[in-house]
Protein backbone atom coordinates (compact mmCIF):
# COMPACT_ATOMS: atom_id res chain seq x y z
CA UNK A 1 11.35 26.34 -7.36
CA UNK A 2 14.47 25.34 -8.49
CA UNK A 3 15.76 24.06 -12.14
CA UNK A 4 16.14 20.80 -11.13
CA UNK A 5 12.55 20.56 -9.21
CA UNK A 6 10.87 21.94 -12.96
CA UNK A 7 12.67 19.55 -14.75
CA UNK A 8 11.46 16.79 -12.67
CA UNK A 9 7.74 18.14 -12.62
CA UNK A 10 8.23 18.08 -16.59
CA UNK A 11 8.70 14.66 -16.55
CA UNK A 12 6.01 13.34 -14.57
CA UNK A 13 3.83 15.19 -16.56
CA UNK A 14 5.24 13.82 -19.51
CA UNK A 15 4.91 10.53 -17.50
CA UNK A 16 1.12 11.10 -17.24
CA UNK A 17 0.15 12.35 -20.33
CA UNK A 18 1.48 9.18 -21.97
CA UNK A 19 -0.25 7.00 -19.77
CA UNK A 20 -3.27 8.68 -20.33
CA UNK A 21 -2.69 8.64 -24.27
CA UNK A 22 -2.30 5.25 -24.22
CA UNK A 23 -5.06 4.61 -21.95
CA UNK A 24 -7.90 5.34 -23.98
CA UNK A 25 -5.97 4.86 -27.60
CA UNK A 26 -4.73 1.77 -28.91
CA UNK A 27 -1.88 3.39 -30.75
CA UNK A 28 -0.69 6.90 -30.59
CA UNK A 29 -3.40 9.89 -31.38
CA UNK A 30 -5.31 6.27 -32.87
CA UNK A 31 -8.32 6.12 -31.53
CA UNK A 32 -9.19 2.51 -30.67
CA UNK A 33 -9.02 -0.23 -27.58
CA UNK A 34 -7.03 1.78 -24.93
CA UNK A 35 -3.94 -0.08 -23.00
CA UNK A 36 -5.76 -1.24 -20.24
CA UNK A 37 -2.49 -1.34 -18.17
CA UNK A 38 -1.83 2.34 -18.83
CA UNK A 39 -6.02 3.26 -17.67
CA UNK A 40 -5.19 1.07 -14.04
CA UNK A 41 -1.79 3.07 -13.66
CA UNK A 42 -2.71 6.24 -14.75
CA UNK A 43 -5.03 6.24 -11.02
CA UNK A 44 -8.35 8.01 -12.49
CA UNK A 45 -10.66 5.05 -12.37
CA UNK A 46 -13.90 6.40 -10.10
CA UNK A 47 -14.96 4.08 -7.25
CA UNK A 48 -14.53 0.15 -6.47
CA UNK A 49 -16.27 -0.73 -9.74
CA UNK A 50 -13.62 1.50 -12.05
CA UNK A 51 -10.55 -0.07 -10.36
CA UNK A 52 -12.33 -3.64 -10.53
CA UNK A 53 -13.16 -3.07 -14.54
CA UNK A 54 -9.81 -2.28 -14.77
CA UNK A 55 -7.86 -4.85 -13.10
CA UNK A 56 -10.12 -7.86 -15.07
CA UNK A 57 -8.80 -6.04 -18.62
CA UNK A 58 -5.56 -6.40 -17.58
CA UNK A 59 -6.33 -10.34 -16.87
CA UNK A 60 -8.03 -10.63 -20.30
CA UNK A 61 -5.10 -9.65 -21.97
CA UNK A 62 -3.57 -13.09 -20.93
CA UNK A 63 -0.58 -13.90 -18.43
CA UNK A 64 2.19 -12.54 -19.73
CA UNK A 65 2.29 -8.61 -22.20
CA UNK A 66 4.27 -6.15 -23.06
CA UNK A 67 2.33 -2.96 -22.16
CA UNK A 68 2.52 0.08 -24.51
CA UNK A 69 3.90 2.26 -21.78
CA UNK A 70 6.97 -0.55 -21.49
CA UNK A 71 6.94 -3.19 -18.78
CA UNK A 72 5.92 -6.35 -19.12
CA UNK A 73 2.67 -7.32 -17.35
CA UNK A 74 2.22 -10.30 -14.91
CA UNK A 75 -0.82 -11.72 -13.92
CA UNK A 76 -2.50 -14.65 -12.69
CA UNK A 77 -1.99 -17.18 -9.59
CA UNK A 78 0.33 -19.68 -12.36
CA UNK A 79 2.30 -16.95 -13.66
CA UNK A 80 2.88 -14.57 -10.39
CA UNK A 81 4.13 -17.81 -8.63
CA UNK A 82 6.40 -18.16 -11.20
CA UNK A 83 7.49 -14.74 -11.14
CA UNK A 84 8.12 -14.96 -7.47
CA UNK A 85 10.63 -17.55 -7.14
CA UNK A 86 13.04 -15.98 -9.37
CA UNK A 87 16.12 -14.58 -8.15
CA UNK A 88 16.94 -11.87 -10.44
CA UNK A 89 13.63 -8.96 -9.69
CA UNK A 90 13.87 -6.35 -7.07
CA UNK A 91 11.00 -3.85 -6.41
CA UNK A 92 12.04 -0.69 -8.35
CA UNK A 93 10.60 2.54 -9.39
CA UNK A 94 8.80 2.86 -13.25
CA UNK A 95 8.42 6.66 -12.66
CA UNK A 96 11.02 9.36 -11.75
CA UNK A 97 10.95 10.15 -7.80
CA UNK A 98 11.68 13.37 -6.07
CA UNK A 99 13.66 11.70 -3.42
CA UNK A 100 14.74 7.67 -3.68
CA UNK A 101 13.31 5.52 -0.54
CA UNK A 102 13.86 2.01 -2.09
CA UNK A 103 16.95 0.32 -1.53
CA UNK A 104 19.14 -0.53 -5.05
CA UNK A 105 17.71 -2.86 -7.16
CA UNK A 106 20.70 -5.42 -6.44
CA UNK A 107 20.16 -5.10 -2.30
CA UNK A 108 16.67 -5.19 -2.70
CA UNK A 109 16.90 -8.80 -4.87
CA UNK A 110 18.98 -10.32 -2.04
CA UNK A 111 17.84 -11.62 1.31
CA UNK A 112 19.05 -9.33 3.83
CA UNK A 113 17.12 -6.29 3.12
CA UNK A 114 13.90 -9.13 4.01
CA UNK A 115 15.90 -10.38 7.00
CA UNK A 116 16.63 -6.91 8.69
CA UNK A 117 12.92 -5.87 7.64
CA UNK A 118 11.48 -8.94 10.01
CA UNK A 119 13.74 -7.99 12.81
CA UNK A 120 12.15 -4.60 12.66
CA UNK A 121 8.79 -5.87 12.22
CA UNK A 122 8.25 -9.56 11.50
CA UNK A 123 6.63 -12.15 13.15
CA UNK A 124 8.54 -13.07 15.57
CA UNK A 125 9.19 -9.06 16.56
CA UNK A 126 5.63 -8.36 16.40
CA UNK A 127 4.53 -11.32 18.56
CA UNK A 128 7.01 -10.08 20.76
CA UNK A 129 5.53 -6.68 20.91
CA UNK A 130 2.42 -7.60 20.97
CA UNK A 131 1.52 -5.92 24.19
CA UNK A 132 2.81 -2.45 23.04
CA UNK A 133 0.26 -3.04 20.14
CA UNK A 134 -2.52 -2.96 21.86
CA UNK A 135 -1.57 -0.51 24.01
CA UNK A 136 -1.37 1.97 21.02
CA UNK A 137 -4.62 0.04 19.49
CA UNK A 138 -6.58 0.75 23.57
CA UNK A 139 -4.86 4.73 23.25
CA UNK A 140 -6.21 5.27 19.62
CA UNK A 141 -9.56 4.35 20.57
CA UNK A 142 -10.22 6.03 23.84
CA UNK A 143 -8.93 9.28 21.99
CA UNK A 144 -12.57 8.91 19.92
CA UNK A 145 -16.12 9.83 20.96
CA UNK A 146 -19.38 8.63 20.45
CA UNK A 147 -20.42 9.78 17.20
CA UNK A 148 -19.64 11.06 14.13
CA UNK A 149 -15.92 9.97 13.07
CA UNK A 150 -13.48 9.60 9.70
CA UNK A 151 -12.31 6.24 10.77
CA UNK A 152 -9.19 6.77 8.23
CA UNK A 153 -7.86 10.70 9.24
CA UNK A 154 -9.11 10.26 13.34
CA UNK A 155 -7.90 6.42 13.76
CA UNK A 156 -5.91 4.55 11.17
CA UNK A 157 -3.48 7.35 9.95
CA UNK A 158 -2.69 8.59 13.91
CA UNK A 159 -2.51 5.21 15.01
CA UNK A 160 0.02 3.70 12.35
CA UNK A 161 2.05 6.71 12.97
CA UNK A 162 2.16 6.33 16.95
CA UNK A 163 3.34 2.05 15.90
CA UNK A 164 5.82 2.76 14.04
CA UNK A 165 7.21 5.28 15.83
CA UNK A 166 7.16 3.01 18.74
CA UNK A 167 8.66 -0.63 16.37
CA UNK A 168 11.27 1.77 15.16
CA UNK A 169 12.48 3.31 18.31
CA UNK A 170 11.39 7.21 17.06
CA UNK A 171 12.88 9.64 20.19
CA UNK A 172 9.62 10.95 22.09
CA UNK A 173 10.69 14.58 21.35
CA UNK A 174 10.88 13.71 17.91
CA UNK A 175 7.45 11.96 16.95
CA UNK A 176 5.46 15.21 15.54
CA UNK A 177 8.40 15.16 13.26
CA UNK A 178 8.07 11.53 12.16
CA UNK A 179 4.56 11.67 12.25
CA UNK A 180 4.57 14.62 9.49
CA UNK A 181 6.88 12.70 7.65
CA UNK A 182 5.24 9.85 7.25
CA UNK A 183 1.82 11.63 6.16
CA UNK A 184 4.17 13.43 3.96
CA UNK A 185 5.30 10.40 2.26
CA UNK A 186 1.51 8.90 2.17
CA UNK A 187 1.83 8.88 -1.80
CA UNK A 188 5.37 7.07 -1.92
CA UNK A 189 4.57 3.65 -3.30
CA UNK A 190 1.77 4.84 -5.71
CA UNK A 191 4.26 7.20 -6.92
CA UNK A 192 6.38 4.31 -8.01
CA UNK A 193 3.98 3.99 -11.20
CA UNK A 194 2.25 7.08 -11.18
CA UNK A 195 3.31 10.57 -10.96
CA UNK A 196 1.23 12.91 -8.27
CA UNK A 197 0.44 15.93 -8.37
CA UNK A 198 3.26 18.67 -7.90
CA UNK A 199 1.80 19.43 -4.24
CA UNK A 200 2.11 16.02 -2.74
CA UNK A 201 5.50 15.34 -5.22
CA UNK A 202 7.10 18.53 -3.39
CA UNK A 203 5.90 16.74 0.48
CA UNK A 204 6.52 13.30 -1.08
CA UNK A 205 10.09 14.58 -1.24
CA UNK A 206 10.14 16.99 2.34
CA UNK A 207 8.94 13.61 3.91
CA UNK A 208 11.51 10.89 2.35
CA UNK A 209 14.14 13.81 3.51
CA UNK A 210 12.93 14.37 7.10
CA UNK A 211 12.52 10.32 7.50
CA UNK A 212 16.14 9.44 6.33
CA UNK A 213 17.96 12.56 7.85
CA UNK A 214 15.48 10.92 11.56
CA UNK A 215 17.11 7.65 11.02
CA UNK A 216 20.94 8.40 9.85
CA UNK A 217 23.32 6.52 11.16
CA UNK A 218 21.79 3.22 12.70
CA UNK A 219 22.66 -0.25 11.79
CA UNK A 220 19.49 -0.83 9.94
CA UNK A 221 18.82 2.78 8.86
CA UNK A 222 17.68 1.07 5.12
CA UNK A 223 15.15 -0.97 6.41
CA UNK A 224 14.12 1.55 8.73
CA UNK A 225 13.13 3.59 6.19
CA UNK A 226 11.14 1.50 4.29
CA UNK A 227 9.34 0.49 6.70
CA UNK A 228 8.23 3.97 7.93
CA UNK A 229 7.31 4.59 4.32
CA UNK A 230 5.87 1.34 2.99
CA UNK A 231 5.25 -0.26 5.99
CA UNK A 232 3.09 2.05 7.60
CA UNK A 233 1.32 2.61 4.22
CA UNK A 234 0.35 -1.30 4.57
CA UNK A 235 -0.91 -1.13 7.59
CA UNK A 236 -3.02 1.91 7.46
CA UNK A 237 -4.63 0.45 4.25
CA UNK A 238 -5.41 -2.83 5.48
CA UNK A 239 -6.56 -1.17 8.45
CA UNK A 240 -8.73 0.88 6.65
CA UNK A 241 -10.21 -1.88 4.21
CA UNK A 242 -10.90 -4.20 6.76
CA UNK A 243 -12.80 -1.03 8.84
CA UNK A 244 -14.35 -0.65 5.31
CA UNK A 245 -15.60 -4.43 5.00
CA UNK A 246 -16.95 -4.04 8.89
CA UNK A 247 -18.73 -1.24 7.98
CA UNK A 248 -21.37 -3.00 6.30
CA UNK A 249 -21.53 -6.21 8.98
CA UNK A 250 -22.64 -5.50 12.27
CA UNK A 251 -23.26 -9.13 13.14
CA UNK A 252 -19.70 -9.19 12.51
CA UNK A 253 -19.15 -6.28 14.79
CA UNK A 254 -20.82 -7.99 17.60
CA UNK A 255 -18.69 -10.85 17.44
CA UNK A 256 -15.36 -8.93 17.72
CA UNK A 257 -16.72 -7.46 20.60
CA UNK A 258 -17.61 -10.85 22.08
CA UNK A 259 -14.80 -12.54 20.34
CA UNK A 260 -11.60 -10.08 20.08
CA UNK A 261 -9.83 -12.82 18.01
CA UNK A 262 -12.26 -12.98 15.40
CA UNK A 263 -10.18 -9.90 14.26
CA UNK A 264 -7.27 -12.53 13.13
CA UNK A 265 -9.74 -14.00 11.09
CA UNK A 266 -10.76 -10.60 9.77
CA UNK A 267 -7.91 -9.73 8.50
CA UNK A 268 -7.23 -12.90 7.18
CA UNK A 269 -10.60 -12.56 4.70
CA UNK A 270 -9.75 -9.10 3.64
CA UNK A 271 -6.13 -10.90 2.59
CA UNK A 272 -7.66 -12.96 0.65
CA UNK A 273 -10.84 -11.56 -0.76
CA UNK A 274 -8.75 -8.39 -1.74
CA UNK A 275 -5.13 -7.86 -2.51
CA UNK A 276 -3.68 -5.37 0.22
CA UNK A 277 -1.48 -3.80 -3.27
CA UNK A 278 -2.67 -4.51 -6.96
CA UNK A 279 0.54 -3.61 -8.44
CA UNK A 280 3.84 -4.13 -7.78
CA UNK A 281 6.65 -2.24 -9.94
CA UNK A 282 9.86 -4.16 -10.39
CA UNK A 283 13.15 -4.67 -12.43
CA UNK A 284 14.75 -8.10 -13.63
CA UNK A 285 18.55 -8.42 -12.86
CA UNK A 286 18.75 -11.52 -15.13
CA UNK A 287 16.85 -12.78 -17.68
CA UNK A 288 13.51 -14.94 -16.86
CA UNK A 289 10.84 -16.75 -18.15
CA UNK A 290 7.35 -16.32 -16.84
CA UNK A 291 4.14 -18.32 -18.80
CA UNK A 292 6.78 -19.39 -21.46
CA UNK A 293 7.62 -15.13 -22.11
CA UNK A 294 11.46 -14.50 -22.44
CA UNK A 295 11.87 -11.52 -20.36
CA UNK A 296 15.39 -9.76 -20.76
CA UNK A 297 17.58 -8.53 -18.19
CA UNK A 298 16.72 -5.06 -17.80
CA UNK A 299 13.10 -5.02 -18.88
CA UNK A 300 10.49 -3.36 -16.44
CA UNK A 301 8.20 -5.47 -14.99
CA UNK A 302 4.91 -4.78 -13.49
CA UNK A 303 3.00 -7.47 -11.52
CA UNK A 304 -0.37 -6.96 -11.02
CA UNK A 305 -2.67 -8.68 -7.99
CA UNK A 306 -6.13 -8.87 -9.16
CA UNK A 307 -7.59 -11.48 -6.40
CA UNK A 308 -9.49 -13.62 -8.91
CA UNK A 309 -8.37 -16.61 -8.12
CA UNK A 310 -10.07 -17.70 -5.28
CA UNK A 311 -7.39 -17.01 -2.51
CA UNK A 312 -4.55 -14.41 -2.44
CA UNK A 313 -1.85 -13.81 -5.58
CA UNK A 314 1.66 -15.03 -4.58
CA UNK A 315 3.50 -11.45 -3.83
CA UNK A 316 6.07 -11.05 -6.49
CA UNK A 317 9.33 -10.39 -3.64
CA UNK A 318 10.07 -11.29 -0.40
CA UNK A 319 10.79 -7.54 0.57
CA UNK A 320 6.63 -7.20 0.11
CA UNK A 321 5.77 -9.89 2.14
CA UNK A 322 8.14 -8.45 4.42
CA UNK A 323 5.81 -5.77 5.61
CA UNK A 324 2.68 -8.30 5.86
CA UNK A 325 2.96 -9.50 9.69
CA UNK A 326 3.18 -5.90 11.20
CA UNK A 327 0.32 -4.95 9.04
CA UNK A 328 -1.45 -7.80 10.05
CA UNK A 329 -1.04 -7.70 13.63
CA UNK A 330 -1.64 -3.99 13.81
CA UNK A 331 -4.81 -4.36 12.37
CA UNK A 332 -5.88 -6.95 14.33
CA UNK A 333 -5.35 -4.73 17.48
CA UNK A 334 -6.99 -2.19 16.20
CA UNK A 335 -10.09 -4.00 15.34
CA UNK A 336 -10.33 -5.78 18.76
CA UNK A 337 -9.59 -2.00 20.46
CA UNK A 338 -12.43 -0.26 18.25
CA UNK A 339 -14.61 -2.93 19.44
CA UNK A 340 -14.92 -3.30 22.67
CA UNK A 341 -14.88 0.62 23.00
CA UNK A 342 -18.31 1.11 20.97
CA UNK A 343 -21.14 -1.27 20.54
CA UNK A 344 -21.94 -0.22 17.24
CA UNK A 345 -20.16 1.00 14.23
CA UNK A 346 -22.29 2.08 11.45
CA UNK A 347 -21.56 3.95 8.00
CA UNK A 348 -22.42 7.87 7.63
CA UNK A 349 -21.01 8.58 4.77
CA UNK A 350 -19.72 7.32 1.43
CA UNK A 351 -15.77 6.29 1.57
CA UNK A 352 -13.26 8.65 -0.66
CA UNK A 353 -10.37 6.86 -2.24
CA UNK A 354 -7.41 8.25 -3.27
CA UNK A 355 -7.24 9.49 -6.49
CA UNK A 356 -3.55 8.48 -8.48
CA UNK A 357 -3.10 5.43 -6.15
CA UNK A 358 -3.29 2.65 -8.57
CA UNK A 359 -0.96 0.05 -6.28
CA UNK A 360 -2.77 0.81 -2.91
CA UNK A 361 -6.30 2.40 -3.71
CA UNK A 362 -5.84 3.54 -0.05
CA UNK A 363 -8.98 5.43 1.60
CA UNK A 364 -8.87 8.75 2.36
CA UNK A 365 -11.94 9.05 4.00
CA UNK A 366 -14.02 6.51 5.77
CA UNK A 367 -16.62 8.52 7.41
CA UNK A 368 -18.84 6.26 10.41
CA UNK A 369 -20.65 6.59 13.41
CA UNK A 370 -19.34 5.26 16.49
CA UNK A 371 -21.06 4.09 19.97
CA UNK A 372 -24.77 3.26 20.49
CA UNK A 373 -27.79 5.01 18.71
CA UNK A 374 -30.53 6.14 21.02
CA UNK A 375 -34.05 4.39 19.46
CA UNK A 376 -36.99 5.99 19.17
């Protein structure tokens, strides 16, 4: 290990111990009311009810605070909307990184990192595509059998891989390589508030490597890398929460396999029921006001999705939104494919959650049963 990998490794564990301190204390060594930004970020909240308890403190504490850890906090339908329609915030990293992914925080508050982003994989490129989507969707589902299945490690991951490989033009000789390095980088925009552990910080890094060294050199190498590292980490988790919701619905089941395009309006629900991210880590270029806060240029800013309002929380940047459509239309696919392959999907198994993954709370495992039951 070299000097410059421990003296990273010191400071994400620096990183972590203070949002732990200030998690459960309300000032230093204090004990009292914990920061309940610093418990959400510090990614140690067991299951759905943890993150949920979690997310409403953060709401209770009002629109607009300054967290103990630093940033500023944004929350709410009113105040995220008026977060997102200033000019001067790009996404940006609260937490050291072994290897930088993100654009700058000046290209990333422009337009054309968004506008070479949807000519990878927006709308218009993913309608156009649409039939090498569910070609990939139709391969990833004949590769499973009847039975016993993790619908996250045997379908979602493989599949996102094989899509993205394919929307970003990955050489065929080449796609074991991208396909490492993207489950390499799995933990790359969680680790943009929270540090992992050294093991996944030391792949975190091999993966960002192996994906930018893959894509040096072409026109739109930038966006090409954020999409293979954020993109496909959208897709895979709403693919894997919207698997998660079916679980538990097989009248809803039956219908996609009667009605493939009920998947659109799958998808759409889980959009709005849940937000894809909760948190979204950024930087202001220029001062702003949000909820009648002054927020300097410079300051850290943290905006946080908690889905409470009845429909889905504006998304702080156009760069996230960015990622949305091939997301969407990926799942979609994927849904229809799983469908009309087996009858019946049923849980076997209680889903595992990534631990340290306080923006994406992605699945790790989602273990289910696959095909038709014989009855007795």
């Amino acid at each position: 290990m070299t000097a410059a990998t421990n003296a990273l490794w010191r400071e994400l564990q620096l990183v972590h111990a203070a949002q732990w301190l200030y998690a459960v204390n309300g000032e230093p060594f204090v004990p009292g009311a914990g920061d309940p930004y610093a418990r959400l970020v510090r990614g140690f909240e067991d299951g759905e009810g943890g993150a949920g308890t979690a997310l409403a403190s953060v709401g209770e504490r009002g629109p607009v605070w300054r967290s103990r850890l630093g940033p500023w906090v944004v929350t709410g339908p009113t105040a995220l909307r008026e977060l997102s329609v200033s000019p001067d915030l790009a996404v940006s990293a609260a937490v050291p990184q072994p290897e930088q992914w993100l654009p700058g925080p000046a290209r990333g508050r422009g337009t054309a990192l968004a506008r070479d982003l949807a000519r990878r994989a927006g709308t218009r490129t993913v309608r156009r595509r649409a039939a090498l989507l569910r070609e990939r969707a139709g391969q990833a589902a004949a590769g499973l059998a009847p039975g016993p299945a993790d619908l996250v490690t045997d379908f979602a991951e493989p599949l996102t891989a094989a899509v993205y490989a394919a929307l970003l033009d990955v050489p065929r000789e080449r796609l074991p390589e991208f396909t490492g390095a993207v489950a390499g980088a799995a933990p790359a925009v969680d680790a943009l508030l929270c540090p992992q552990t050294q093991i996944a910080t030391e792949r975190l890094g091999t993966g960002v490597r192996a994906l930018r060294e893959l894509f040096e050199g072409r026109d739109r190498a930038e966006a090409d890398l954020v999409l293979a590292v954020a993109g496909a980490r959208a897709t895979a988790d709403l693919l894997g929460d919207a698997l998660r919701t079916l679980l538990g619905r097989p009248g809803e089941w039956a219908r996609l396999r009667s009605e493939p395009g009920h998947a659109a309006r799958v998808v759409g629900e889980c959009l709005r029921s849940r937000p894809l991210w909760h948190a979204h880590p950024l930087v202001a270029l220029g001062p702003a006001e949000v909820a009648g806060t002054r927020i300097a240029a410079g300051d850290s800013v943290t905006a946080v999705t908690t889905g409470t309002g009845g429909g889905p929380d504006p998304l702080p940047v156009t760069v996230c939104a960015a990622l949305l459509p091939a997301a969407a239309a990926q799942t979609e696919h994927a849904l229809a494919a799983l469908a009309a392959r087996f009858p019946v999907l049923r849980p076997d198994g209680e889903p595992v959650r990534a631990r340290r993954a306080p923006v994406t709370r992605r699945l790790v495992r989602l273990p289910a049963r696959l095909g038709v039951e014989e009855t007795r």
